[in-house]
PDB file of N, CA and C in Angstrom:
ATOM      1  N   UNK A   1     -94.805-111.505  31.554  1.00  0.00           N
ATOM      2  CA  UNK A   1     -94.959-111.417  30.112  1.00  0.00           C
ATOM      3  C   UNK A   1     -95.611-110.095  29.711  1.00  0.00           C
ATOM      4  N   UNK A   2     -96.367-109.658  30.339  1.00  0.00           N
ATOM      5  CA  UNK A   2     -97.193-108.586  29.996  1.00  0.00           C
ATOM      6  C   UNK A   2     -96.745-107.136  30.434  1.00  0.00           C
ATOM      7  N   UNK A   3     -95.785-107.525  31.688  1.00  0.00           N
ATOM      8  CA  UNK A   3     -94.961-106.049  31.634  1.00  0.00           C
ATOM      9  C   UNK A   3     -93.803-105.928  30.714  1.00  0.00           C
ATOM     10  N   UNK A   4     -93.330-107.186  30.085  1.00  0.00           N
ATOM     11  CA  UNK A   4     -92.401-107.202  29.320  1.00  0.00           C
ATOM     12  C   UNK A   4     -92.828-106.247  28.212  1.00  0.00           C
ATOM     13  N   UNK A   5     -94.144-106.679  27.487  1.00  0.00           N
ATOM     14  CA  UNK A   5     -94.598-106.155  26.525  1.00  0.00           C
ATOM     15  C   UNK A   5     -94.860-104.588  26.547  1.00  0.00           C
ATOM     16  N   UNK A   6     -95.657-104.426  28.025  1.00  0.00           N
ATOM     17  CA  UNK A   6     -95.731-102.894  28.338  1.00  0.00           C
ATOM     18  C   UNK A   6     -94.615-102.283  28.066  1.00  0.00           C
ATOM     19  N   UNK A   7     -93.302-102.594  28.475  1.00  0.00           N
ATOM     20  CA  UNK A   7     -92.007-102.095  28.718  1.00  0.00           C
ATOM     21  C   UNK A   7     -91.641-101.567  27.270  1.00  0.00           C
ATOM     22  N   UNK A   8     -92.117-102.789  26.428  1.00  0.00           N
ATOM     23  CA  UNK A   8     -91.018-102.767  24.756  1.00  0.00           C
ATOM     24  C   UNK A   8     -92.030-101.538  24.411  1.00  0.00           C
ATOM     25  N   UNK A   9     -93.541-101.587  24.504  1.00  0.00           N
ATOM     26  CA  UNK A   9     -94.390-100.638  23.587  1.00  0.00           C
ATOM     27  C   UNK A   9     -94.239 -99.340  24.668  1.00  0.00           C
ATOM     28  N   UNK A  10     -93.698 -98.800  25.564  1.00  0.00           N
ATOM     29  CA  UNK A  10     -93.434 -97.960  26.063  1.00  0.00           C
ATOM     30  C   UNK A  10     -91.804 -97.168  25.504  1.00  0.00           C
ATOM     31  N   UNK A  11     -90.821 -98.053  25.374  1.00  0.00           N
ATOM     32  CA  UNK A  11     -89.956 -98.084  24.996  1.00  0.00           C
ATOM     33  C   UNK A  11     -89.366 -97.422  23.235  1.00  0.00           C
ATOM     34  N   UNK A  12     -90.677 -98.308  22.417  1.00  0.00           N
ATOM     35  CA  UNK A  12     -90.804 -98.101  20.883  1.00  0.00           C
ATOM     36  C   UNK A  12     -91.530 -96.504  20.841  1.00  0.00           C
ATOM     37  N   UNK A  13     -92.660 -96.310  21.906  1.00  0.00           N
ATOM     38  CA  UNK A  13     -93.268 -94.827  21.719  1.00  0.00           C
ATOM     39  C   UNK A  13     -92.132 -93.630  21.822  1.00  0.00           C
ATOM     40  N   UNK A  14     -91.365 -93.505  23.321  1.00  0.00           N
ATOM     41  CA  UNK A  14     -89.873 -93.471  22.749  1.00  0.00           C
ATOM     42  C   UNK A  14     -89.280 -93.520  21.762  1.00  0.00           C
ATOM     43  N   UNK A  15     -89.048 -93.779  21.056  1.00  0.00           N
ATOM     44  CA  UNK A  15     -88.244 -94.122  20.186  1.00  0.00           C
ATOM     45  C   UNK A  15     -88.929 -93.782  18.721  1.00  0.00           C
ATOM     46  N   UNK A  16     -90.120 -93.471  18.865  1.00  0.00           N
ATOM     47  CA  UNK A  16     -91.042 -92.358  17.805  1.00  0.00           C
ATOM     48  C   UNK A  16     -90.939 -91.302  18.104  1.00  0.00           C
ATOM     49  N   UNK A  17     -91.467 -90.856  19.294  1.00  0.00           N
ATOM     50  CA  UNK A  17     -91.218 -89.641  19.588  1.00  0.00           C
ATOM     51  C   UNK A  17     -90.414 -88.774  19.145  1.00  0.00           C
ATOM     52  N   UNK A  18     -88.831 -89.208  19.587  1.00  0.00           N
ATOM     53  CA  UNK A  18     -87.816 -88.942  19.305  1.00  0.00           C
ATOM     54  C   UNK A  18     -87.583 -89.274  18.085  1.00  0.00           C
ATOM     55  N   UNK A  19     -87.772 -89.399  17.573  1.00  0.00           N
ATOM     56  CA  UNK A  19     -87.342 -90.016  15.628  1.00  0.00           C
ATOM     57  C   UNK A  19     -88.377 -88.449  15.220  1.00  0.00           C
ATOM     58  N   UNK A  20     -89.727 -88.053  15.683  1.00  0.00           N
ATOM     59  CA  UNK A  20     -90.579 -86.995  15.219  1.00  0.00           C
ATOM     60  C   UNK A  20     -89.870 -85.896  15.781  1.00  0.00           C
ATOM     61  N   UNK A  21     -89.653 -85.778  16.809  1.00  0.00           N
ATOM     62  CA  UNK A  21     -89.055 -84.381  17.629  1.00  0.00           C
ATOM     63  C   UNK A  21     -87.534 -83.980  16.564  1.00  0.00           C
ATOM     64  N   UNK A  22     -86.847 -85.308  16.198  1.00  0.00           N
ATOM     65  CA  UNK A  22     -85.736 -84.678  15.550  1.00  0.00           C
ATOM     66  C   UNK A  22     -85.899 -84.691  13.834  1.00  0.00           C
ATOM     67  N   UNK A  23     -86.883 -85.207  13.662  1.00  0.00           N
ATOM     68  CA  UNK A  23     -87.337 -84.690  11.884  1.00  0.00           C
ATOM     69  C   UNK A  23     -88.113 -83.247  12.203  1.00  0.00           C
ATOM     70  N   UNK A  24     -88.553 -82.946  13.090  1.00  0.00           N
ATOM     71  CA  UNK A  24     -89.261 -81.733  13.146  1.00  0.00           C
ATOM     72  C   UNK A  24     -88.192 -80.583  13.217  1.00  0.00           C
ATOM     73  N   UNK A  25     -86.928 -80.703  14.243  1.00  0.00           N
ATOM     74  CA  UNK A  25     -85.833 -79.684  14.433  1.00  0.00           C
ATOM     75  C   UNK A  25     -85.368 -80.134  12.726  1.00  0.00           C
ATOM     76  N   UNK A  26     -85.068 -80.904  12.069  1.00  0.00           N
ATOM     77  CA  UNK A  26     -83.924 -80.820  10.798  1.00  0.00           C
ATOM     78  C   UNK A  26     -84.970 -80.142   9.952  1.00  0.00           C
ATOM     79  N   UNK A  27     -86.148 -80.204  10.087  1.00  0.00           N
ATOM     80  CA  UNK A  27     -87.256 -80.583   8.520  1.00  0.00           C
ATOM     81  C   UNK A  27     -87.492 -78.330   8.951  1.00  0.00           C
ATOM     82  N   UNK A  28     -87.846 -78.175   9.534  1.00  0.00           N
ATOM     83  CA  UNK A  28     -88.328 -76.583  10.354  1.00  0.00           C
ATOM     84  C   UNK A  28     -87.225 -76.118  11.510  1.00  0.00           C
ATOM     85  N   UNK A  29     -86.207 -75.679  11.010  1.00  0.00           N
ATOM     86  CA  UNK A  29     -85.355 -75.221  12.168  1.00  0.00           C
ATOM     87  C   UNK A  29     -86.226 -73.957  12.858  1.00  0.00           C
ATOM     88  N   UNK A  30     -86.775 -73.094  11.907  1.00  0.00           N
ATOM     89  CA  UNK A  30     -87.649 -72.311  12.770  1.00  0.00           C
ATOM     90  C   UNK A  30     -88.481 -72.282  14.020  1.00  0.00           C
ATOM     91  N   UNK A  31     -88.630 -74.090  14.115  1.00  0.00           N
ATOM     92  CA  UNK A  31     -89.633 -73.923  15.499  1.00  0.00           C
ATOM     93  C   UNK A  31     -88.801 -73.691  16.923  1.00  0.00           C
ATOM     94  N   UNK A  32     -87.485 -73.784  16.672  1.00  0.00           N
ATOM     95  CA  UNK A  32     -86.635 -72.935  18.024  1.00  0.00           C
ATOM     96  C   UNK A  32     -87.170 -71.663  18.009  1.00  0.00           C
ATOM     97  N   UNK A  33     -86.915 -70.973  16.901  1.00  0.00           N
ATOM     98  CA  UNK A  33     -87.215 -69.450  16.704  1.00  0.00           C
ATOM     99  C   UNK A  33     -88.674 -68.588  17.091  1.00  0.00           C
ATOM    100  N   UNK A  34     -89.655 -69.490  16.272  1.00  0.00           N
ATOM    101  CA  UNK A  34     -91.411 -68.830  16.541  1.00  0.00           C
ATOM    102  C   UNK A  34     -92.121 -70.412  16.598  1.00  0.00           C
ATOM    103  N   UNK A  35     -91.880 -70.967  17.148  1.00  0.00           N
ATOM    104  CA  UNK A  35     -92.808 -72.333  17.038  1.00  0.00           C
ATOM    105  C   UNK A  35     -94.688 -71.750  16.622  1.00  0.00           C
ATOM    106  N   UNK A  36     -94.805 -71.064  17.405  1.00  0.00           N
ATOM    107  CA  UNK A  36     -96.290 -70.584  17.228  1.00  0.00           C
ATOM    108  C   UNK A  36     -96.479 -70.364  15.568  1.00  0.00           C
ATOM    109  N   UNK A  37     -95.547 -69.152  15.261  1.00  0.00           N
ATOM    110  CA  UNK A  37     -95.829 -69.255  13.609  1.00  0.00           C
ATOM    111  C   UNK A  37     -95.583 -70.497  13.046  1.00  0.00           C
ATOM    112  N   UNK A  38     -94.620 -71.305  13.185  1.00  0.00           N
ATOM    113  CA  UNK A  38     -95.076 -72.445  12.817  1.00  0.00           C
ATOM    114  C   UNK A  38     -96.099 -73.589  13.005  1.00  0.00           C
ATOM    115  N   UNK A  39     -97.030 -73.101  14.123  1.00  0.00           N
ATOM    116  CA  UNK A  39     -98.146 -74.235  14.708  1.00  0.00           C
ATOM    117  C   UNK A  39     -99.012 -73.232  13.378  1.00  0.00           C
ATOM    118  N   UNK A  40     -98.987 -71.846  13.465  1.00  0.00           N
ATOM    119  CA  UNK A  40    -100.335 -71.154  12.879  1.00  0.00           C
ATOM    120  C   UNK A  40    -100.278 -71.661  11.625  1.00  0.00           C
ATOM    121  N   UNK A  41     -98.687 -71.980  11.035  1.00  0.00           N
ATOM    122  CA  UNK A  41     -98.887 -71.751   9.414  1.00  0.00           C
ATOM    123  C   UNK A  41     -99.504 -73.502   9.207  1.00  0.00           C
ATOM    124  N   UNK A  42     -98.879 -74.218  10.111  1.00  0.00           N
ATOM    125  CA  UNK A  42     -99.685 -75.740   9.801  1.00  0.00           C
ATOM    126  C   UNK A  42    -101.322 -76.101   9.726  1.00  0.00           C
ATOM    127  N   UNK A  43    -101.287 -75.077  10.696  1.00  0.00           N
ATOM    128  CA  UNK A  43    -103.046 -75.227  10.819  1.00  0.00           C
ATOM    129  C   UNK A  43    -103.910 -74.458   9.540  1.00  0.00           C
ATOM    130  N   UNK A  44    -103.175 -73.151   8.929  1.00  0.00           N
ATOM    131  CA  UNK A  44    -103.734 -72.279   8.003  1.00  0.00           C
ATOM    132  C   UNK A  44    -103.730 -73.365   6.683  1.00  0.00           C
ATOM    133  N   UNK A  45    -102.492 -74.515   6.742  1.00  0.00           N
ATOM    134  CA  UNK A  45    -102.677 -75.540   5.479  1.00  0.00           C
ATOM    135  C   UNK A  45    -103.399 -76.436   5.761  1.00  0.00           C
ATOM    136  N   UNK A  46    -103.964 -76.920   6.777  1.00  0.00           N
ATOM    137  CA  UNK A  46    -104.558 -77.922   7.372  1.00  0.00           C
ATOM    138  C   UNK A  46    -103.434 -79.678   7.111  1.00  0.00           C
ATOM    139  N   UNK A  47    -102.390 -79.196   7.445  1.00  0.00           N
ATOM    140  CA  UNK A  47    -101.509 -79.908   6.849  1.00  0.00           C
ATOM    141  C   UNK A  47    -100.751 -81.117   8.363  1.00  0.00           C
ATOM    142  N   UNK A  48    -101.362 -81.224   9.271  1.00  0.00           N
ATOM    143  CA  UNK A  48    -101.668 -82.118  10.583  1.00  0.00           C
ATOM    144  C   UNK A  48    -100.813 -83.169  10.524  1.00  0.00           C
ATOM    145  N   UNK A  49    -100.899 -83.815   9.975  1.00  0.00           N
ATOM    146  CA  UNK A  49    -100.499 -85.187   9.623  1.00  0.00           C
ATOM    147  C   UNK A  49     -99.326 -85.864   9.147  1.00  0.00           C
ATOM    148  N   UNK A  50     -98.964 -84.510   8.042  1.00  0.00           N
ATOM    149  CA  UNK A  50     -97.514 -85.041   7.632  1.00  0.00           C
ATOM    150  C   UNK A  50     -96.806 -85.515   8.317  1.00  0.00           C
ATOM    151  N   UNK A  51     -96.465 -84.588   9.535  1.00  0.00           N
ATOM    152  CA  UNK A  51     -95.389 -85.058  10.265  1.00  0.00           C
ATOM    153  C   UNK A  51     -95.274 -86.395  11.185  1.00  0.00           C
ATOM    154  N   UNK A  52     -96.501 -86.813  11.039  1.00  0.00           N
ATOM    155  CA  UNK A  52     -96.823 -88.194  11.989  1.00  0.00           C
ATOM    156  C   UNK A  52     -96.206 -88.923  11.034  1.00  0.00           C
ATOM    157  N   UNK A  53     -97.201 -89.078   9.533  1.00  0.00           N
ATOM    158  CA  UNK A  53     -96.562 -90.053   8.834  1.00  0.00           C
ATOM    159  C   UNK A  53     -95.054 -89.809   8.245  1.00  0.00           C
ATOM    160  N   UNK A  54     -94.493 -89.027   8.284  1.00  0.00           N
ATOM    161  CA  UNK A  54     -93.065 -88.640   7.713  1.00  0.00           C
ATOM    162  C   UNK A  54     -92.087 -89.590   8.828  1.00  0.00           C
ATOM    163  N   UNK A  55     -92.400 -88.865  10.181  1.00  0.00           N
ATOM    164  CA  UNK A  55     -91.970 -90.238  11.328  1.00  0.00           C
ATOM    165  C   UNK A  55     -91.978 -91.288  11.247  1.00  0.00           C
ATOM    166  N   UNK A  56     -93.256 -92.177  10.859  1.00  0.00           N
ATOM    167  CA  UNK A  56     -93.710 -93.235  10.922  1.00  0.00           C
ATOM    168  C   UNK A  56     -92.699 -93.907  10.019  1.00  0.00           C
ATOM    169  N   UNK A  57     -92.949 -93.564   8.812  1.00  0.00           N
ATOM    170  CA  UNK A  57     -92.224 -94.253   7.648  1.00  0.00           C
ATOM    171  C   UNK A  57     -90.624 -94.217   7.973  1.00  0.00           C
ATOM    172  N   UNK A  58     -89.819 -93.123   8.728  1.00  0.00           N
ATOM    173  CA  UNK A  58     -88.954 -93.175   9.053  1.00  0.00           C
ATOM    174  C   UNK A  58     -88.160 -94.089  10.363  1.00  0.00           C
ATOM    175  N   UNK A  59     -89.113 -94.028  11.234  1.00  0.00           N
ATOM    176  CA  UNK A  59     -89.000 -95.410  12.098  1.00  0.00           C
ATOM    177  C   UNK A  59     -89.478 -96.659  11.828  1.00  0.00           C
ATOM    178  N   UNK A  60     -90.227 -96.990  10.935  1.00  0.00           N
ATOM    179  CA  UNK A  60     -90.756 -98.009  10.312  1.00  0.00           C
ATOM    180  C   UNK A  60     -89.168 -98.586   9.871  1.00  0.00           C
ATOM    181  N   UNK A  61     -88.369 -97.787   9.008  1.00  0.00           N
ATOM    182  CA  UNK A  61     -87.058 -97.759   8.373  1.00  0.00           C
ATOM    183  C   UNK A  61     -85.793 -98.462   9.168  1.00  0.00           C
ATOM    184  N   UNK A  62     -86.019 -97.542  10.718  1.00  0.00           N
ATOM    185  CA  UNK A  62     -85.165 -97.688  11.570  1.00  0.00           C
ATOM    186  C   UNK A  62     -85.125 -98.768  12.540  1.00  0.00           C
ATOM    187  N   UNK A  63     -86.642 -99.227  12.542  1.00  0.00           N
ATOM    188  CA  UNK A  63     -87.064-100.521  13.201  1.00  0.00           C
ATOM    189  C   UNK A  63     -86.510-101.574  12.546  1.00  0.00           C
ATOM    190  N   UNK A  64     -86.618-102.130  11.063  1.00  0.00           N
ATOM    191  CA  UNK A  64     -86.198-102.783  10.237  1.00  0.00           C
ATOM    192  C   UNK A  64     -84.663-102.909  10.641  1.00  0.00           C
ATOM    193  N   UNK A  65     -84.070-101.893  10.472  1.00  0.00           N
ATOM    194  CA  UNK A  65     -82.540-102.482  10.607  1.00  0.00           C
ATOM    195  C   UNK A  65     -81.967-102.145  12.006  1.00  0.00           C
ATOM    196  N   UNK A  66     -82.380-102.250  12.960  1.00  0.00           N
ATOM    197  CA  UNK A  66     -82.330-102.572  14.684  1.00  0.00           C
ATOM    198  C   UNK A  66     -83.103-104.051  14.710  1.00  0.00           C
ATOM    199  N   UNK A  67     -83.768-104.473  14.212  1.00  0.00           N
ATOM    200  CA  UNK A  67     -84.492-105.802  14.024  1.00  0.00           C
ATOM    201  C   UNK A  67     -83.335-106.704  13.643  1.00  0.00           C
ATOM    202  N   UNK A  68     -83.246-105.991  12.387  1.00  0.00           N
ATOM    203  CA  UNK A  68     -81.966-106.588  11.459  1.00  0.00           C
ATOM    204  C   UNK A  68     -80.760-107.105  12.245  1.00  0.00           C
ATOM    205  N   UNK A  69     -79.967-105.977  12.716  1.00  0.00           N
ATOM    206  CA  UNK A  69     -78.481-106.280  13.542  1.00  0.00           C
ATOM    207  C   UNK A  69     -79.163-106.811  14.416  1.00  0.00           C
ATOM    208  N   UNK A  70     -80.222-107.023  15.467  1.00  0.00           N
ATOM    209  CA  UNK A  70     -79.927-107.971  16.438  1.00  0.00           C
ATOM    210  C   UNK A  70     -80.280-109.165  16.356  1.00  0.00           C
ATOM    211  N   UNK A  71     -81.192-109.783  14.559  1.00  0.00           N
ATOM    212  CA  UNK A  71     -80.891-110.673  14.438  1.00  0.00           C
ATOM    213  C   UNK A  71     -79.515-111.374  13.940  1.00  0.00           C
ATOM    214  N   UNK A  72     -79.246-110.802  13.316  1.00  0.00           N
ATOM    215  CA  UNK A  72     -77.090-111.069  12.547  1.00  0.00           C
ATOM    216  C   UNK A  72     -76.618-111.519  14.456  1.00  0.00           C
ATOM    217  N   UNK A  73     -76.359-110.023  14.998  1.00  0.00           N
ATOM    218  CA  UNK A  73     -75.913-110.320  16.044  1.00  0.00           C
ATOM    219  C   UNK A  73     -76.297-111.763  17.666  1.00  0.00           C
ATOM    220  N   UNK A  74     -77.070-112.263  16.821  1.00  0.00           N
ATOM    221  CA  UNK A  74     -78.192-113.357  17.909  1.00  0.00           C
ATOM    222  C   UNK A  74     -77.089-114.439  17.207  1.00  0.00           C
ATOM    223  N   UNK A  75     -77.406-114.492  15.623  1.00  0.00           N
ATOM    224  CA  UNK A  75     -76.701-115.413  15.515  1.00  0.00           C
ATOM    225  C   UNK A  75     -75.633-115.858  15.418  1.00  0.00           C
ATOM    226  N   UNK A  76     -74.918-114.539  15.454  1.00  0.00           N
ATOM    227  CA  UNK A  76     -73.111-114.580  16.165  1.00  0.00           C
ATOM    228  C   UNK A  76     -72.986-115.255  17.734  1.00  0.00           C
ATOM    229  N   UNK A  77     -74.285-114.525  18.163  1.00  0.00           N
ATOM    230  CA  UNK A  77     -74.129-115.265  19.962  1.00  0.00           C
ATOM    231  C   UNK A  77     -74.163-116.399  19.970  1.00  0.00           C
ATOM    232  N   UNK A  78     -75.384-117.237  19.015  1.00  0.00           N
ATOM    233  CA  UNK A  78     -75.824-118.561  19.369  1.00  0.00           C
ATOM    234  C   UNK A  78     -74.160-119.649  18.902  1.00  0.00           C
ATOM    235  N   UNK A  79     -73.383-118.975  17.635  1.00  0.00           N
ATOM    236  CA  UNK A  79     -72.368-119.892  17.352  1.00  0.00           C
ATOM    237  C   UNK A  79     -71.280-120.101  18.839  1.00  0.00           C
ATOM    238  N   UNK A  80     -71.271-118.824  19.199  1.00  0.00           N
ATOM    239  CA  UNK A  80     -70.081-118.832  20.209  1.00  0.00           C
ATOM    240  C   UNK A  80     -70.102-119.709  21.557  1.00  0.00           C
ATOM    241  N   UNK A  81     -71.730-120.109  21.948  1.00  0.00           N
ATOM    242  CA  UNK A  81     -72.063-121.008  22.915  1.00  0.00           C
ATOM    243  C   UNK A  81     -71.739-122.032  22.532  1.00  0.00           C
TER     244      UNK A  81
END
């Protein structure tokens, strides 16, 4: 039970990560280019955080409807048994 759980919250950090890494490439294409000027100019706004919560709310989004279809889809399974 408890590696199960390890597994899913290992799995979901994943799955933030990646939800932040690719709002960061669409939101600042520049950080291919000078990432540094872009670390300096975040820090000169003290502006830290956005991007956590910009993620958050966006996988918050994406969780909801992956929740969603595999409940619809559970209960397509359960009729077919």
């Amino acid at each position: 039970m408890v590696e199960k759980f390890k597994l899913t919250i290992k799995k979901e950090v994943l799955y933030y990560l990646f939800t932040l890494l690719a709002l960061a490439l669409i939101m600042h294409n520049d950080l291919l280019n000078n990432p540094l000027l872009r670390l300096h100019n975040m820090y000169e706004k003290e502006n830290f955080f956005h991007p956590f919560l910009y993620s958050f709310v966006i996988y918050c989004a994406i969780l909801i409807l992956r929740k969603t279809i595999d409940f619809i889809i559970g209960i397509f399974e359960k009729k077919t048994h």
